[in-house]
Protein backbone atom coordinates (compact mmCIF):
# COMPACT_ATOMS: atom_id res chain seq x y z
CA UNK A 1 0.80 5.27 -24.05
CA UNK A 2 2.60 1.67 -23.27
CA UNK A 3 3.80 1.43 -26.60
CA UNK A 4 5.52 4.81 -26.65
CA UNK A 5 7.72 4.15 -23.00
CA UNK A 6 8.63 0.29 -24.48
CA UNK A 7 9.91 2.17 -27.84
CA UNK A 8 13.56 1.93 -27.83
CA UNK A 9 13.54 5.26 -29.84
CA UNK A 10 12.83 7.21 -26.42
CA UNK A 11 15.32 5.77 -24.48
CA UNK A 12 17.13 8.87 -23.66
CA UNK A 13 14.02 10.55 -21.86
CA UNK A 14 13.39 7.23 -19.80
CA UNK A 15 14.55 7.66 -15.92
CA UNK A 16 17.42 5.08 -15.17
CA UNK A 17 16.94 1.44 -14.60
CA UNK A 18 15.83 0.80 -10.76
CA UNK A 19 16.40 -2.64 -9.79
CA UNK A 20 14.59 -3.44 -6.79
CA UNK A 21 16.08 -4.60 -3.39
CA UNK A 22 15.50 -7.77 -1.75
CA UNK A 23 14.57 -7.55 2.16
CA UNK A 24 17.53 -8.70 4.53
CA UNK A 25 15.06 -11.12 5.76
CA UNK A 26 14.23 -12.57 2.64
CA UNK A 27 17.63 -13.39 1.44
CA UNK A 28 17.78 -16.01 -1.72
CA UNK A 29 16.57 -19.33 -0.91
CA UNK A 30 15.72 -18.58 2.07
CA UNK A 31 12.84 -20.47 3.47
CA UNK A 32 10.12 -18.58 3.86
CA UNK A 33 7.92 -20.19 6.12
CA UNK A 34 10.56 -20.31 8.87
CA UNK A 35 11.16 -16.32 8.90
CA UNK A 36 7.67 -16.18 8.93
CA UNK A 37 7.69 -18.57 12.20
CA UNK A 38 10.06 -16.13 13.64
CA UNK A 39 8.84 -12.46 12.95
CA UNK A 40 6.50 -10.38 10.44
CA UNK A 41 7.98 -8.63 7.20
CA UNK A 42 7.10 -5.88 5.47
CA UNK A 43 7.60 -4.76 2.74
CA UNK A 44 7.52 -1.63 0.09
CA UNK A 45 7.28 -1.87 -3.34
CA UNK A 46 8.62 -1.25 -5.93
CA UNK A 47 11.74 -0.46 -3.52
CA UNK A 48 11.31 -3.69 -1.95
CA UNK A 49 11.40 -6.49 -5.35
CA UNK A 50 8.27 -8.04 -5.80
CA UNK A 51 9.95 -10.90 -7.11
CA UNK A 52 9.81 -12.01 -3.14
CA UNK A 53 6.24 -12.55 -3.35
CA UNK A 54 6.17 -14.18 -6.39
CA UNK A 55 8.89 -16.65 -5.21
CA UNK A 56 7.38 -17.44 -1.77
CA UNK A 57 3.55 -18.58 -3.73
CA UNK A 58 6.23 -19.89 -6.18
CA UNK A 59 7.60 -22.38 -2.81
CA UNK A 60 4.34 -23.30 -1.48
CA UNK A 61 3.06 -24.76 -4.75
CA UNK A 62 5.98 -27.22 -4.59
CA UNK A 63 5.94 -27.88 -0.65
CA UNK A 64 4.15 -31.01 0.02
CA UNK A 65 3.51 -29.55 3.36
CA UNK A 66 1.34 -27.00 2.17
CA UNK A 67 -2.16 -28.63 2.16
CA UNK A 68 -4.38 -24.78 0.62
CA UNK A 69 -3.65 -21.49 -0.84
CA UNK A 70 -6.14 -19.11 -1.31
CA UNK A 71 -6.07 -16.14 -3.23
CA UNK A 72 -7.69 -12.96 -3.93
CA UNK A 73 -6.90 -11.80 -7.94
CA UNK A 74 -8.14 -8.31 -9.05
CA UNK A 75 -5.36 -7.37 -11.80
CA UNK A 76 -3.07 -10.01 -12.96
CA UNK A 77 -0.44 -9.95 -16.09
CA UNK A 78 -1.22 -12.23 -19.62
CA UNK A 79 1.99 -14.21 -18.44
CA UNK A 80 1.76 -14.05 -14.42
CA UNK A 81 4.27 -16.34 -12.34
CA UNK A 82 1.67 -16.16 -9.85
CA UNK A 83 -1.45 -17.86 -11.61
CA UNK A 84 1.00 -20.60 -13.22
CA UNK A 85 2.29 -21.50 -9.55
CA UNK A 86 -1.43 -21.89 -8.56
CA UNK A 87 -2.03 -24.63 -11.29
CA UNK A 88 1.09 -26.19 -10.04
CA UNK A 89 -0.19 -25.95 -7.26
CA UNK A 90 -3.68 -27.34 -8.14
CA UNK A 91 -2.08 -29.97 -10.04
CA UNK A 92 -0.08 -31.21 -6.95
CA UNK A 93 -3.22 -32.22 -5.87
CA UNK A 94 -3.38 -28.85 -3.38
CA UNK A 95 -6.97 -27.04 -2.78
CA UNK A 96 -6.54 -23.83 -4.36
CA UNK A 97 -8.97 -21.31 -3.87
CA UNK A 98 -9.19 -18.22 -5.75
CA UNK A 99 -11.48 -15.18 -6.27
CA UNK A 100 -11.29 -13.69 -9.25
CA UNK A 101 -12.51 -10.17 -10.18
CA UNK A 102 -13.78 -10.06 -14.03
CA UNK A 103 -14.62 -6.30 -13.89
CA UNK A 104 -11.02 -5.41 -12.95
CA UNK A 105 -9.97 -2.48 -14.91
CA UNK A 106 -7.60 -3.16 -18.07
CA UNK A 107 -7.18 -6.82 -16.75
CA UNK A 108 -10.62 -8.42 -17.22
CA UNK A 109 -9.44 -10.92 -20.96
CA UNK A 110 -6.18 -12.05 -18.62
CA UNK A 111 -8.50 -12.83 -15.61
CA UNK A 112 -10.93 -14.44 -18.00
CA UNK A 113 -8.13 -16.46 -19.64
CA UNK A 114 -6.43 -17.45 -16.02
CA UNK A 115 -9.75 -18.19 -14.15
CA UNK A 116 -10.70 -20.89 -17.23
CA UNK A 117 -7.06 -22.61 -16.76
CA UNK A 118 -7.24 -22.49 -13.20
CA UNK A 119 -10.39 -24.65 -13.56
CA UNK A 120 -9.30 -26.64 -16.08
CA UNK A 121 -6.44 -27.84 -13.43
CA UNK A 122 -9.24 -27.90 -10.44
CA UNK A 123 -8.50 -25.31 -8.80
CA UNK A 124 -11.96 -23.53 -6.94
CA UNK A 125 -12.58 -20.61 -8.85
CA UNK A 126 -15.18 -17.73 -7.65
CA UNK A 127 -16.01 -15.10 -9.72
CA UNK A 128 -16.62 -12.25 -7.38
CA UNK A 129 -19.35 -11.59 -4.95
CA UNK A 130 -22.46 -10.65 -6.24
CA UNK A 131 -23.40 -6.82 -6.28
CA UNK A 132 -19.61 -6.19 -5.37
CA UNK A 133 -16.30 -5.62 -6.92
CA UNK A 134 -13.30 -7.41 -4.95
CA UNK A 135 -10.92 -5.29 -4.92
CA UNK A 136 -8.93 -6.48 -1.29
CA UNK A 137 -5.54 -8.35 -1.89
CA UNK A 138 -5.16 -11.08 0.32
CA UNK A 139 -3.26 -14.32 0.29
CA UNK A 140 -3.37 -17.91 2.63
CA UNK A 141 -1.82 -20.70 2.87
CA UNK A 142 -2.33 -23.38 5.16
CA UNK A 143 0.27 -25.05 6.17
CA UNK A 144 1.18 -28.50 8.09
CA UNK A 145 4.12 -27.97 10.28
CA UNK A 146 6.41 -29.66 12.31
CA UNK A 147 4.16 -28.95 15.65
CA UNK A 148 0.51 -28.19 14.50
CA UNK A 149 -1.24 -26.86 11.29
CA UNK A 150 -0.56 -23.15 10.87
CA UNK A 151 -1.66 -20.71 8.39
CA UNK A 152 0.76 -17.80 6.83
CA UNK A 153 -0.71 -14.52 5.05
CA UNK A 154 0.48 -12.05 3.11
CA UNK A 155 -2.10 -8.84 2.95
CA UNK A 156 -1.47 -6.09 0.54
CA UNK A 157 -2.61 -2.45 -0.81
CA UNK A 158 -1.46 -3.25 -4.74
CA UNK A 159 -2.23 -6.49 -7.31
CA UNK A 160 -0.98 -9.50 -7.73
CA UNK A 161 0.85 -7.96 -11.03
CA UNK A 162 4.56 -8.33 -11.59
CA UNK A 163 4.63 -5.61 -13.95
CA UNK A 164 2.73 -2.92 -12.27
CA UNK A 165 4.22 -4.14 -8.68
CA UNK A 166 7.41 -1.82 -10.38
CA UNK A 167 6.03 1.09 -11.48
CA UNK A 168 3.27 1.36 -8.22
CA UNK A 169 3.90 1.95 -4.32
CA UNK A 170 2.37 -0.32 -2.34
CA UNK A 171 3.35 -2.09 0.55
CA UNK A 172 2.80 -6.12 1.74
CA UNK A 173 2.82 -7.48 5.09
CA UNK A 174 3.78 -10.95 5.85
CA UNK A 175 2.87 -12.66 8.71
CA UNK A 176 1.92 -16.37 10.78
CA UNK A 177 0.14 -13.63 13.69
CA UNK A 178 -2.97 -16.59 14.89
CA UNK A 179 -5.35 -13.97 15.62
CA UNK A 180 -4.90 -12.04 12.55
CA UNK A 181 -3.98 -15.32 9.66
CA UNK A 182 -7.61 -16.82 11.50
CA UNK A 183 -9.38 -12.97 10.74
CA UNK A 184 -7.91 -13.64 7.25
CA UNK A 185 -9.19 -17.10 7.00
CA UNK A 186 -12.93 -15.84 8.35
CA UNK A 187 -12.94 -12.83 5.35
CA UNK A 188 -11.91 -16.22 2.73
CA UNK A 189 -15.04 -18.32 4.07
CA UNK A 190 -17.37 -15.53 4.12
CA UNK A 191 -16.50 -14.78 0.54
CA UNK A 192 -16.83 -18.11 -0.87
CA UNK A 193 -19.88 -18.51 1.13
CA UNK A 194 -18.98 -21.32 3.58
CA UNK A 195 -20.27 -18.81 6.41
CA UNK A 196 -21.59 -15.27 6.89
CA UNK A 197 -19.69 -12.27 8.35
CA UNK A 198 -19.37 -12.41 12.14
CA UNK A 199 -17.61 -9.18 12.54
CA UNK A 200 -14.01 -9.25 13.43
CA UNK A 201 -11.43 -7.49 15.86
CA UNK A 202 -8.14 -6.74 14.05
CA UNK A 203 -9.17 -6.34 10.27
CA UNK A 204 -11.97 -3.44 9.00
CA UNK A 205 -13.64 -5.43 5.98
CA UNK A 206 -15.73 -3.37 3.52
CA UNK A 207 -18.63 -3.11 2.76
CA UNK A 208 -19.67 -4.24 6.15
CA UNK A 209 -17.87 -2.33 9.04
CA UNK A 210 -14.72 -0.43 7.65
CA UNK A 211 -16.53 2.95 6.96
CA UNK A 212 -18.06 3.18 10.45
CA UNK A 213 -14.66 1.75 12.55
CA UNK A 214 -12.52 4.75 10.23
CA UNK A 215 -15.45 7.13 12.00
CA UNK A 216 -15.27 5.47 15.11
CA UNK A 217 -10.92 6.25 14.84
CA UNK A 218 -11.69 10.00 13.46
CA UNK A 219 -13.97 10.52 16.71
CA UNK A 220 -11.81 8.94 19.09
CA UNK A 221 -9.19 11.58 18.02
CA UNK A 222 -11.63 14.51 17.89
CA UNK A 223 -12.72 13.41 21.63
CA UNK A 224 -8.87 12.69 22.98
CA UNK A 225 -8.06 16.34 21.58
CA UNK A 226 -11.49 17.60 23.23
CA UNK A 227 -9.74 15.77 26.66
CA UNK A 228 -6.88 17.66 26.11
CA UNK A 229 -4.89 14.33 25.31
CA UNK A 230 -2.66 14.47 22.05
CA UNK A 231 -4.79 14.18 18.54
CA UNK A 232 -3.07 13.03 15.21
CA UNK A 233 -4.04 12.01 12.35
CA UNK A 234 -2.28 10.80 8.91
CA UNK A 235 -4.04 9.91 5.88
CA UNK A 236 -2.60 8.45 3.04
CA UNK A 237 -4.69 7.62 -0.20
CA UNK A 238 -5.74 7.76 -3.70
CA UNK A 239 -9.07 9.56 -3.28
CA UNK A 240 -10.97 11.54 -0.55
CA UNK A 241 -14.58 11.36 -1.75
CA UNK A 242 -16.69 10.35 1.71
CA UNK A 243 -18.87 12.95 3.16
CA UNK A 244 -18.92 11.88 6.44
CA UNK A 245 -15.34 11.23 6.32
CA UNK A 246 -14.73 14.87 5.82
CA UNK A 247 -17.51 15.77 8.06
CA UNK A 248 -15.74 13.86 11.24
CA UNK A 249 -12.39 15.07 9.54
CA UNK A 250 -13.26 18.81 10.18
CA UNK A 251 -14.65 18.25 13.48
CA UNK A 252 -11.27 16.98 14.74
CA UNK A 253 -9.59 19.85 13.03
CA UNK A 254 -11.96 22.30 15.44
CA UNK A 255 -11.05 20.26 17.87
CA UNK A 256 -7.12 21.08 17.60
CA UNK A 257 -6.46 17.47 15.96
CA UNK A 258 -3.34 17.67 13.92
CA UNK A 259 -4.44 16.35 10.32
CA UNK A 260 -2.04 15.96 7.49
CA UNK A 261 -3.32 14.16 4.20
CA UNK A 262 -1.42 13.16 1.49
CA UNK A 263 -3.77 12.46 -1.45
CA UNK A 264 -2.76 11.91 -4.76
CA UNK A 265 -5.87 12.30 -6.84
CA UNK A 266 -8.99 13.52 -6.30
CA UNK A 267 -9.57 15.83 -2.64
CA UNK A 268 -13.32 16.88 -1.86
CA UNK A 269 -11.83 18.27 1.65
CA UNK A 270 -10.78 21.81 1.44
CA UNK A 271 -8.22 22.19 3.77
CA UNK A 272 -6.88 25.60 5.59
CA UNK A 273 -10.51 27.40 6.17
CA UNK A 274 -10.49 29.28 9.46
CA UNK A 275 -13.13 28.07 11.85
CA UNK A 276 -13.22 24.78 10.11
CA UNK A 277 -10.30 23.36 8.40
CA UNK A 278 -7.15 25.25 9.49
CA UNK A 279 -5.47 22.50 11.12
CA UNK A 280 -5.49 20.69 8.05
CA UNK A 281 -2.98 20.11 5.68
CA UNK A 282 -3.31 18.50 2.31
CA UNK A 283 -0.60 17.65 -0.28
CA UNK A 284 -0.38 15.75 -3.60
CA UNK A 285 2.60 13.42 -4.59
CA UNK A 286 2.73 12.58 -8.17
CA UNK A 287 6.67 11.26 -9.21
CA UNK A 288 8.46 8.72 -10.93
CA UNK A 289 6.02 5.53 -9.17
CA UNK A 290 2.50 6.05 -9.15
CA UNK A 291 1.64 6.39 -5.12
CA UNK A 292 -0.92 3.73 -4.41
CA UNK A 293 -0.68 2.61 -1.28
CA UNK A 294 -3.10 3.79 1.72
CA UNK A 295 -1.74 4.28 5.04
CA UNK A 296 -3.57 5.54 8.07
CA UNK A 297 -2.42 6.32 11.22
CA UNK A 298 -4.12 8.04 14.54
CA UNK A 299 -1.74 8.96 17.70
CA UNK A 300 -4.78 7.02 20.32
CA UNK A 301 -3.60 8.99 23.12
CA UNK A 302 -0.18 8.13 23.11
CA UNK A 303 -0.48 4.02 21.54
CA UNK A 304 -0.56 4.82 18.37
CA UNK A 305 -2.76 2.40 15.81
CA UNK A 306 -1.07 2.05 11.97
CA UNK A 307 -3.36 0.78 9.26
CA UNK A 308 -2.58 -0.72 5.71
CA UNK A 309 -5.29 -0.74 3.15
CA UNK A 310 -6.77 -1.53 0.06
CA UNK A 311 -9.49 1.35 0.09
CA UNK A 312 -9.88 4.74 -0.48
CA UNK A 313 -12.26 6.99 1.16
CA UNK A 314 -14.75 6.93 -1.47
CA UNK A 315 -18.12 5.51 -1.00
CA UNK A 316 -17.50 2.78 -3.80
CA UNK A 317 -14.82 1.55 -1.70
CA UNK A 318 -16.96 1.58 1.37
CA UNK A 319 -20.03 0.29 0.22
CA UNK A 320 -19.51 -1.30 -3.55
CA UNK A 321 -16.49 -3.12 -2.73
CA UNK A 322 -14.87 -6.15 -0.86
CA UNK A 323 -11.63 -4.27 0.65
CA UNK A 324 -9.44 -4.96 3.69
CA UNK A 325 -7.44 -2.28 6.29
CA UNK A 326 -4.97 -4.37 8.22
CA UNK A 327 -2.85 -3.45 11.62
CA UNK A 328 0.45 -2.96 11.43
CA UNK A 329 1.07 -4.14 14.91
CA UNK A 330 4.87 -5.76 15.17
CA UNK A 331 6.39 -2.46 16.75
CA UNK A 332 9.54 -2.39 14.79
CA UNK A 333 7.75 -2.71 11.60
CA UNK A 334 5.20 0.37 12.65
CA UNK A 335 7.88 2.63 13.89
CA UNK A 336 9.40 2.52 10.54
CA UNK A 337 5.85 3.61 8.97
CA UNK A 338 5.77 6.28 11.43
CA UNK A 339 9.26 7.18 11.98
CA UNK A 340 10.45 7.08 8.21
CA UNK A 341 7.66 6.41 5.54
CA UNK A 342 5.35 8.78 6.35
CA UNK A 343 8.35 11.94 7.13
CA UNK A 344 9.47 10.92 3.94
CA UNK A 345 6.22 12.15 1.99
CA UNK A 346 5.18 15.13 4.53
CA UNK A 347 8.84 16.80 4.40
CA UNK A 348 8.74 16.33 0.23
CA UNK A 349 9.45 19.70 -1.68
CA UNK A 350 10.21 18.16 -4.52
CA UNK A 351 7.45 16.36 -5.86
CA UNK A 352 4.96 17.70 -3.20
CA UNK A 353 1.79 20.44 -4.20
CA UNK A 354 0.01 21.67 -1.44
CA UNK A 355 -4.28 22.06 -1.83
CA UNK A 356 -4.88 25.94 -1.20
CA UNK A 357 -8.12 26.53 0.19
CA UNK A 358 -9.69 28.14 -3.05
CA UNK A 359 -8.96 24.94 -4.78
CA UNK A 360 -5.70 24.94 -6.46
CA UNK A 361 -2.63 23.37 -5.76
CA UNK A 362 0.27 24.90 -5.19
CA UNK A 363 3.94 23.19 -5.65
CA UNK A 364 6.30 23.49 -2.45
CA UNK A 365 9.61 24.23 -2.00
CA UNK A 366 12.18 24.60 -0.12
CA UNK A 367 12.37 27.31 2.89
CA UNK A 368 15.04 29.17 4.25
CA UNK A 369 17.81 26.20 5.46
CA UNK A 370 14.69 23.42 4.81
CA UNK A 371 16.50 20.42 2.93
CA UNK A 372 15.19 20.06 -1.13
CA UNK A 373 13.89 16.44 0.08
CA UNK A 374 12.26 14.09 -2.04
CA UNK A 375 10.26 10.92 -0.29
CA UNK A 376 10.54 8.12 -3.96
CA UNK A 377 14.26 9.34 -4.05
CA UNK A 378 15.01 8.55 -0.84
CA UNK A 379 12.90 5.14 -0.75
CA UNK A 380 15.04 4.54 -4.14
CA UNK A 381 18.41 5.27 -2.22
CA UNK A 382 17.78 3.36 0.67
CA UNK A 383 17.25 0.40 -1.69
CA UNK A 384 20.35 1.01 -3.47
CA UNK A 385 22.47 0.97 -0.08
CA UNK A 386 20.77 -2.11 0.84
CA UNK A 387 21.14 -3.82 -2.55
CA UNK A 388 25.37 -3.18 -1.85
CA UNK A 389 25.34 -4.33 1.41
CA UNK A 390 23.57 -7.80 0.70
CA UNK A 391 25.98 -8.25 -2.68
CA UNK A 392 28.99 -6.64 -1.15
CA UNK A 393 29.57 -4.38 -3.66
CA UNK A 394 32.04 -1.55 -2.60
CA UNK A 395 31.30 0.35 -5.75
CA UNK A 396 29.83 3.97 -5.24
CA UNK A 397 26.40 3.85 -7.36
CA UNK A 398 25.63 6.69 -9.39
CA UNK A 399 23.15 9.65 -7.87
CA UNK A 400 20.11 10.20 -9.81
CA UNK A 401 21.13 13.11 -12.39
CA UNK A 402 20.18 16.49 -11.22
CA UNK A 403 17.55 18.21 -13.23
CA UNK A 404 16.62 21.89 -12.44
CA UNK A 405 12.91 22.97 -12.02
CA UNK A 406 11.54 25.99 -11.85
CA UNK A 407 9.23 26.42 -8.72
CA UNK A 408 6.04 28.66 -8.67
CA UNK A 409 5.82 30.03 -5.68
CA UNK A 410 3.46 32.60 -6.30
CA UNK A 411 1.26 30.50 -8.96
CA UNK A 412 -0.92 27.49 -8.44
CA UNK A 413 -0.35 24.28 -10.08
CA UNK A 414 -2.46 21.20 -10.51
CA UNK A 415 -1.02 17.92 -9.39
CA UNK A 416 0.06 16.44 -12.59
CA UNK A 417 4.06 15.30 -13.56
CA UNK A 418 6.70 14.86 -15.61
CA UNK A 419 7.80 11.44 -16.09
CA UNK A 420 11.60 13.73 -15.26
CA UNK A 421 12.82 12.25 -11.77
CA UNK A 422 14.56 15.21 -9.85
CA UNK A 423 16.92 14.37 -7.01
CA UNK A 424 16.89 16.15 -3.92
CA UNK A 425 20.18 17.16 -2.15
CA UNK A 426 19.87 15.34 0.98
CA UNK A 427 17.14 13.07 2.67
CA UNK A 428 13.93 13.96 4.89
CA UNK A 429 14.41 13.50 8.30
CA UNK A 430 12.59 10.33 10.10
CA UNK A 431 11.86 11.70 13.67
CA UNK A 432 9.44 14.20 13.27
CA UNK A 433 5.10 13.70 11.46
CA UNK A 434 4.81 16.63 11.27
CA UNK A 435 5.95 19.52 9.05
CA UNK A 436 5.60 23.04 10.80
């Protein structure tokens, strides 16, 4: 179908041109490595340019202060700024470690093609783990500053793929956190084999302990709700596939936990059954991006714990896979997930379908006074606003045009799209997680 959206002769039925925002941290030039000193960024693609990433491995292949990177490539582009910024890298006479996935899906010739140059300029190549698919995105450098060695990570749910990075939601964390950047550096060692998996604190690496710590959170809810302490859970993923993850999911829901999931594909759960399931909600997003990221949050009593991931709950991902769930543990940057992001896809009744319990999806709208929200339009404005504040621009950017849909109420829909982009009249609101 690539072929069709790059023909010129459909350019009246594309969506408008969405130039992605740079993060008022991140301004041009900026040195990275001292913001990164200073706080953690995060950021959300495609809203948030990917461009920032790019530039930033771009920066350490020319530092002289940077002694390693080391990389984790699943999907990568036939022309990717990244790969040719390792070889500089490489060349500089840097140790450049990367693990490269052959099997990765519609990108194995390019990873082929990139792991033989990266040799061919010395660079350590792996080619997987054996028995496993790496499928975790995960970057380190090691760095020699002005008052010790430090390392700096940047620890994703999407590729390493320019391209993609604008047409997928994913989100990237930045950070010089010791604890975590030395977790980060454990996973690289265990992968390349320099030592074995000790278990770690802060990040859930599959296929050893992620599936039974996501239990261990599931339970934890189930048992504060049991104590008659607040019980919450959002999911956000691709795929809900894990029996035992349901299991423990509909135990919490008979035990008054809160559950909302928004899952854009495929949903073994059947939400809504009375005596099992009713306090669970499920909805599918399916709009202009292609919703990849996986977010997970549980309330904890009151201290509420935000993941990012790679992984789905399927058991591929648990058990067939090498895939990483991060914290999200700078408070600022975890409010926003909780007090924004995830509003932003539970109030959507625009591109939202609710799972019915028979089955069948069925698309939401709008009730009595309820705003026609829309999470990617929102994400897409909020980018736009920034964009004129960091060029000054006093110029009033054009809304989104306004294309009517007609809403079955009554009927059930499958979660499938347009590639039409609707906008909604105003924004969701960011204080509430829930939708009643």
């Amino acid at each position: 179908l690539m072929p069709l959206v790059t023909n010129d002769a459909f350019a009246k039925l594309k969506d408008r041109p969405f130039q992605p925002a740079r993060d008022p941290a991140l301004p041009p030039h900026v040195d990275f490595f001292e913001v990164l000193r200073r706080q953690d960024v995060l950021l959300h693609h495609p809203y948030d340019s990917f461009d920032q990433i790019v530039e930033w491995i771009e920066a350490a292949a020319r530092d002289p202060q940077v002694l390693a990177i080391k990389i984790t490539l699943y999907r990568t582009s036939g022309d990717s700024p990244i790969v040719e910024a390792l070889i500089d890298a490489a060349n500089a006479g840097k140790q450049v470690t990367a693990i490269v996935e052959l099997r990765a899906r519609f990108d194995e010739a390019s990873n082929i093609q990139w792991a033989r140059r990266l040799e061919e300029a010395g660079a350590h190549v792996i080619y997987g783990v054996v028995g496993l698919k790496t499928h975790s995105k995960s970057l380190l450098i090691v760095r020699r500053d002005a008052d010790q060695l430090r390392r700096y990570v940047q620890l994703g749910t999407g590729n390493y793929h320019p391209r993609t990075a604008r047409i997928y939601t994913d989100f990237s964390l930045l950070t010089s956190e010791p604890k975590l950047t030395e977790e980060v550096a454990i996973v690289f060692n265990t992968l390349t084999g320099l030592a074995g998996y000790p278990g770690l604190k802060k990040l859930m690496v599959a296929p050893f302990e992620m599936h039974s710590r996501f239990v261990r959170l599931i339970e934890r809810e189930r048992d504060n709700a049991r104590a008659g302490k607040p019980g919450r859970i959002v999911a956000k993923l691709n795929a809900l596939v894990d029996q035992e993850i349901i299991e423990k999911l509909y135990e919490a829901s008979c035990a008054d936990v809160s559950i909302d999931l928004i899952v854009r594909g495929i949903c073994c759960l059947r939400p809504k059954i009375p005596g099992l399931s009713e306090n669970i909600r499920v909805i599918s997003i399916v709009g202009r991006f292609l919703e990849h990221s996986r977010i997970f949050y549980f309330e904890n009593a009151g201290q509420p714990k935000v993941f990012l991931s790679s992984a789905d709950w399927m058991p591929r991902n648990f058990y067939r896979r090498i895939e990483l769930a991060f914290p999200v543990e700078n408070s600022a940057l975890r409010d926003r997930i909780i007090n924004e992001v995830l509003p932003s896809f539970l109030h959507d009744r625009v591109k939202a379908r609710e799972l019915q319990p028979d089955g069948k999806y069925k698309r939401l709208k709008p009730e009595g006074a309820e705003p026609r929200a829309q999470a990617q339009w929102h994400f897409r404005e909020v980018s736009r606003e920034r964009t004129k504040k960091l060029t000054g621009s006093k110029k009033k950017l054009r809304a989104d045009k306004l294309i009517p849909i007609t809403v079955a109420s009554d009927k059930s829909a499958a979660p499938a799209e347009s590639g039409t982009d609707q906008q909604p009249t105003s924004t969701p609101s960011a204080k509430t997680t829930k939708q009643s």
